[in-house]
N, C-alpha and C. Protein backbone atom coordinates (compact mmCIF):
# COMPACT_ATOMS: atom_id res chain seq x y z
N UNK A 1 0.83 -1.18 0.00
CA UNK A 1 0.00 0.00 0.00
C UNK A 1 0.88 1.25 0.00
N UNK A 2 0.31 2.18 -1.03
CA UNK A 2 1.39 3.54 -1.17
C UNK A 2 1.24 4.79 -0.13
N UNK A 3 1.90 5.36 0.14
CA UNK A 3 1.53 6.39 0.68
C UNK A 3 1.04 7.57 0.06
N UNK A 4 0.03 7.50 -0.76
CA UNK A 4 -0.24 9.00 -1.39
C UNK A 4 -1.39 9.78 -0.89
N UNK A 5 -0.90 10.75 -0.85
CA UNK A 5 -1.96 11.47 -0.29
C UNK A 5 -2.95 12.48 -1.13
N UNK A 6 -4.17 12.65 -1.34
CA UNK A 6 -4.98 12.91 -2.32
C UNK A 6 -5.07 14.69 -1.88
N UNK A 7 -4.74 15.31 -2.86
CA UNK A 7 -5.00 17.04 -2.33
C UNK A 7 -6.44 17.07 -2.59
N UNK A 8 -7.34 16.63 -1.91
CA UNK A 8 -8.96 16.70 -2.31
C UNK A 8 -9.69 18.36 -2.57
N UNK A 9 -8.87 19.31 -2.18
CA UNK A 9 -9.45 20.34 -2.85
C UNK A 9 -8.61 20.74 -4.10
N UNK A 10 -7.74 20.04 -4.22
CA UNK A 10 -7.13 20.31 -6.07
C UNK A 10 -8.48 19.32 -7.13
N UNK A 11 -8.66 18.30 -6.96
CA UNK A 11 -9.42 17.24 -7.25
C UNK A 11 -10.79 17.78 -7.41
N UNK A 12 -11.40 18.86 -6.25
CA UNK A 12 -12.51 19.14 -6.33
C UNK A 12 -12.79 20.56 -7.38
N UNK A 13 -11.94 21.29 -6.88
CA UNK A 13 -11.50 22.39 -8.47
C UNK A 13 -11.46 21.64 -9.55
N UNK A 14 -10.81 20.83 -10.01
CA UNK A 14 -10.75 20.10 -11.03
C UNK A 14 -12.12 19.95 -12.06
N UNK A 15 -12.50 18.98 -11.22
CA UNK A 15 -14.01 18.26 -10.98
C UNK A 15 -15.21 19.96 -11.50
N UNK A 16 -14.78 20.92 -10.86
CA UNK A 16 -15.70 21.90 -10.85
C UNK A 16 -15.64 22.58 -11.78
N UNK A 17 -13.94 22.90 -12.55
CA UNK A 17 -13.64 23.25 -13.79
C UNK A 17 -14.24 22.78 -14.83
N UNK A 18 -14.48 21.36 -14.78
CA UNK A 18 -14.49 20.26 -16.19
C UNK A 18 -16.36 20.32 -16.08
N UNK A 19 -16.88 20.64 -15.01
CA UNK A 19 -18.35 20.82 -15.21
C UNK A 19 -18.83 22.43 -15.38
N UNK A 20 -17.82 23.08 -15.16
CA UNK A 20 -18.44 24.88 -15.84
C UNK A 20 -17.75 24.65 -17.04
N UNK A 21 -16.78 23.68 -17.49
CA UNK A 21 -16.18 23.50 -19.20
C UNK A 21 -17.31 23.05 -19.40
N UNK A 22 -18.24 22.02 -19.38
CA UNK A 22 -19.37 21.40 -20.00
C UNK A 22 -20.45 22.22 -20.02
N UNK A 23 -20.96 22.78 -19.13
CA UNK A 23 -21.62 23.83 -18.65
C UNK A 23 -21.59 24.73 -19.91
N UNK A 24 -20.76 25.37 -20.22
CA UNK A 24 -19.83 26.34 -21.18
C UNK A 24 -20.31 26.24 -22.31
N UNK A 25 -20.00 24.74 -22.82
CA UNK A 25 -19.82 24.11 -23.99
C UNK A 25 -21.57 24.43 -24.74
N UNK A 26 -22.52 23.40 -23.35
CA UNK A 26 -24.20 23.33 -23.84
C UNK A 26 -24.29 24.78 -23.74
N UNK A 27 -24.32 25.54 -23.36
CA UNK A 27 -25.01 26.80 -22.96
C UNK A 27 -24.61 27.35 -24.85
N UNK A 28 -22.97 27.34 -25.32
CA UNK A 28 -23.33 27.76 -26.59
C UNK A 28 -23.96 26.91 -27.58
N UNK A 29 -23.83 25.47 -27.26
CA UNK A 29 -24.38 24.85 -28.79
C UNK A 29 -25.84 25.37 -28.63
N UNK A 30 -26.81 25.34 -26.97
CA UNK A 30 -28.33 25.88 -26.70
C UNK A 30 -28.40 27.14 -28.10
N UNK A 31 -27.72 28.20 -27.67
CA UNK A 31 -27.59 29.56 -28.22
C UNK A 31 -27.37 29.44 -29.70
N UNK A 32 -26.79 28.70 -29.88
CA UNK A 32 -26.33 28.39 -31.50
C UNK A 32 -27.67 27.84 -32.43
N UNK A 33 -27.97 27.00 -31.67
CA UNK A 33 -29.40 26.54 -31.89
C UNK A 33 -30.41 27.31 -32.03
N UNK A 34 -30.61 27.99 -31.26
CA UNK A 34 -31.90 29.06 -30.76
C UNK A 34 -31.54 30.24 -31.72
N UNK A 35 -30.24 30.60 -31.42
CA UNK A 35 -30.18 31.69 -32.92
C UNK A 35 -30.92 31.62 -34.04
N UNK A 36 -30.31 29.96 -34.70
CA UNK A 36 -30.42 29.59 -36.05
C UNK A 36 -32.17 29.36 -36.05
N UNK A 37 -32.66 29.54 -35.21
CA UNK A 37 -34.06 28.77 -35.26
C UNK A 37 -35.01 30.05 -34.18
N UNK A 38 -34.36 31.06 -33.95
CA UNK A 38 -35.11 32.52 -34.12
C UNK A 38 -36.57 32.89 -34.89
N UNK A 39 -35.84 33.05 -36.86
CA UNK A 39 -37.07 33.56 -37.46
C UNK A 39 -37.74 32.31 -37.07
N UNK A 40 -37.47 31.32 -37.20
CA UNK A 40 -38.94 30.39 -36.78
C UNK A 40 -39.78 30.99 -35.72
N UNK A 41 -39.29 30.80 -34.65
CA UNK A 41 -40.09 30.51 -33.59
C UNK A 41 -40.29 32.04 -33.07
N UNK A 42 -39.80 33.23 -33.28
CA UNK A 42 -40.46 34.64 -33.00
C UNK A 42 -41.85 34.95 -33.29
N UNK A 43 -41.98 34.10 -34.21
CA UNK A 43 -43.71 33.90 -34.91
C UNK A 43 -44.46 33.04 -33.73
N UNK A 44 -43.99 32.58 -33.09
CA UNK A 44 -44.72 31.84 -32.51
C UNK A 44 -45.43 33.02 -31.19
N UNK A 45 -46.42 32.41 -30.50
CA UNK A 45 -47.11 33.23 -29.40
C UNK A 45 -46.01 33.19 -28.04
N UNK A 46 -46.06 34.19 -27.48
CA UNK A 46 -45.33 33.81 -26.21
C UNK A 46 -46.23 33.25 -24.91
N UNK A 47 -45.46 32.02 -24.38
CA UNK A 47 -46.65 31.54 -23.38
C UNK A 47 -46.79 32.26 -22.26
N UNK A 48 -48.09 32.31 -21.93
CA UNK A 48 -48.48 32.94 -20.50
C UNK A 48 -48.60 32.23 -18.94
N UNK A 49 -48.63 32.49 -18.14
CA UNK A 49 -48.29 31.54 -17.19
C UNK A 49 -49.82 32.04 -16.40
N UNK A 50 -50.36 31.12 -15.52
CA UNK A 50 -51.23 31.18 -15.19
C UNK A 50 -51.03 31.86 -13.75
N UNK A 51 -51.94 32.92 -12.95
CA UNK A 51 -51.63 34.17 -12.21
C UNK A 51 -50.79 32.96 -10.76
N UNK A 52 -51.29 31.88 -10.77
CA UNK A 52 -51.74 31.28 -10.05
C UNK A 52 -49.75 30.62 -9.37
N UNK A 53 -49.19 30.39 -10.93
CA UNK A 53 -48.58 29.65 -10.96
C UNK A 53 -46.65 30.42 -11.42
N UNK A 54 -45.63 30.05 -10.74
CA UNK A 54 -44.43 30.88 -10.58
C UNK A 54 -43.94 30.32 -12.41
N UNK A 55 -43.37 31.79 -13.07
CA UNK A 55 -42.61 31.52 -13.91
C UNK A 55 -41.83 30.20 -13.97
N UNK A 56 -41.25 29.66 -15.21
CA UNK A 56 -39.87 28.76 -15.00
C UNK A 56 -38.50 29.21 -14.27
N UNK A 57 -38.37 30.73 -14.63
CA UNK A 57 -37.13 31.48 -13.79
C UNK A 57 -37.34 31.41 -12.03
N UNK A 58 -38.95 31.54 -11.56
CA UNK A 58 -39.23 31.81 -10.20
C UNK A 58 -38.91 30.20 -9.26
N UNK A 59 -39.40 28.90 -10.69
CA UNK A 59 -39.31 28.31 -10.12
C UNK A 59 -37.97 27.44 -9.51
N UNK A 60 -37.29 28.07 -10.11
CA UNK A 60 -35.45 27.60 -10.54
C UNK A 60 -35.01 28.46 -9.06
N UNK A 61 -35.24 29.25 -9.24
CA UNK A 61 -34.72 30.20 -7.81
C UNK A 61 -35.22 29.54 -6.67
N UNK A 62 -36.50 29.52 -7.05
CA UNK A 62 -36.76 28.92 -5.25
C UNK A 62 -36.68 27.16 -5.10
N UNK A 63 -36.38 26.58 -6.29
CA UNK A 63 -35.74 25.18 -6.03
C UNK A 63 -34.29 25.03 -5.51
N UNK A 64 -33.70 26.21 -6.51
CA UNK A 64 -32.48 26.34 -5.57
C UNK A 64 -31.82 26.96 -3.94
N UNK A 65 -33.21 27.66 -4.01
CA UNK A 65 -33.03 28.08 -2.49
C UNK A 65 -33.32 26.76 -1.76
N UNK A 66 -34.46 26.08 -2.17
CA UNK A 66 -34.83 25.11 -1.07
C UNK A 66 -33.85 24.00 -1.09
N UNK A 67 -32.83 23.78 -2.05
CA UNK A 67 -32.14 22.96 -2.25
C UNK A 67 -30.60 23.43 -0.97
N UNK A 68 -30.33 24.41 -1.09
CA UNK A 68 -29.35 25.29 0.14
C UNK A 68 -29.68 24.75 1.37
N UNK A 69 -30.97 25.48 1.53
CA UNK A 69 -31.23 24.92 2.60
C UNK A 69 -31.47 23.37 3.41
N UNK A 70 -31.67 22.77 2.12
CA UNK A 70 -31.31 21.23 2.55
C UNK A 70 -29.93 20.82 2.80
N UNK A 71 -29.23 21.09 1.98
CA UNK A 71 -27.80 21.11 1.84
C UNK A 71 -27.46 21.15 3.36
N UNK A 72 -27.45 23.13 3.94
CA UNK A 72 -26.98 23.20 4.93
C UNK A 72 -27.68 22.58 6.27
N UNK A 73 -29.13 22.08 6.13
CA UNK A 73 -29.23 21.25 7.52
C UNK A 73 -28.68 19.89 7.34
N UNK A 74 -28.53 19.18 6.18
CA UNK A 74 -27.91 17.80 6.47
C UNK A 74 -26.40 18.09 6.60
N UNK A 75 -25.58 19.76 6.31
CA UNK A 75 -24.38 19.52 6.62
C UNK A 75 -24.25 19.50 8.31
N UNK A 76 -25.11 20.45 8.72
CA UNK A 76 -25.56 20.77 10.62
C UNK A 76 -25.81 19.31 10.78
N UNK A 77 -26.34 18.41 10.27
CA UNK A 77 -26.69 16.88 10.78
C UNK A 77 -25.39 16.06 10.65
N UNK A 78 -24.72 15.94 10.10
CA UNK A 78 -23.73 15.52 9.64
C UNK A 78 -22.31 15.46 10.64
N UNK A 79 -22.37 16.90 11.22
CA UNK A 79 -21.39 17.68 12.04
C UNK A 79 -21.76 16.98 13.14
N UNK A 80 -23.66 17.38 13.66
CA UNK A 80 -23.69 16.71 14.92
C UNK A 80 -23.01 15.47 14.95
N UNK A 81 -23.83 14.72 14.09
CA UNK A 81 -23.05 12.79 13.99
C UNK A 81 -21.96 12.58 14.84
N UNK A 82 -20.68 13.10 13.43
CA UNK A 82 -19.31 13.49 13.81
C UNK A 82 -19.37 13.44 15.54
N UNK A 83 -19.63 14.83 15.80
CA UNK A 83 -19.53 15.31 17.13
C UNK A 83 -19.83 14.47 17.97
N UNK A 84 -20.98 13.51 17.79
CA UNK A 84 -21.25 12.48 18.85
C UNK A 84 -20.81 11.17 19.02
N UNK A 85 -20.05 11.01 17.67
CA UNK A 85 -19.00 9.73 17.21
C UNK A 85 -17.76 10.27 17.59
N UNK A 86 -17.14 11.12 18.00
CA UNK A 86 -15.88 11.18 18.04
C UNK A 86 -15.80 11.02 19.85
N UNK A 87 -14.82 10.05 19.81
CA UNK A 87 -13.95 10.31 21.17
C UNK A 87 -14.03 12.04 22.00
N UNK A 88 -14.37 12.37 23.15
CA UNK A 88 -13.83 13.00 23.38
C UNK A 88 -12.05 13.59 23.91
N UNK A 89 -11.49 12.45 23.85
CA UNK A 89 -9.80 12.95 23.85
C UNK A 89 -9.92 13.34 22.72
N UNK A 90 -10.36 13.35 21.33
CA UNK A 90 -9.66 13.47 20.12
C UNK A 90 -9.86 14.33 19.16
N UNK A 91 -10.84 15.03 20.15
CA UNK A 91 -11.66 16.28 19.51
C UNK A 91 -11.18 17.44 19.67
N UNK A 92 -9.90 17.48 19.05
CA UNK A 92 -9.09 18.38 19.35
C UNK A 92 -8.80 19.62 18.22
């Protein structure tokens, strides 16, 4: 067995680079697309959303809020765990 040691926040940059590169990539072929296919669809009606019911933009925002907030209570759950699994000598 080797001794290597993994720099896990080089790894995670990495990882985060190569998905805003992909990210990058769809967002222009989307645009490239939608350009070329403009005069089409400008003719078309624009849809209305019902009074009732949140835009696609409103609903992206507040999925991602509610998604944070999940995030940060299972990281608070997580910590407790930790905290109650660890030795107290070692909780240093």
């Amino acid at each position: 067995m080797s001794n290597t040691t993994i720099d896990f926040a080089s790894v995670q940059n990495d990882l985060l680079d190569a998905i805003k590169e992909g990210q990058d990539f769809t967002l222009g072929a989307v645009k490239t697309v939608a350009d070329a296919f403009r005069p089409l669809t400008s003719a078309l009606p624009t849809p209305s959303y019902p009074e009732n019911l949140p835009t696609p933009a409103e609903t992206i925002e507040a999925s991602f809020k509610f998604v944070g907030r999940l995030i940060d209570a299972q990281h608070d759950f997580a910590r407790q765990l930790v905290d109650l699994l660890t030795p107290a000598d070692s909780a240093s």
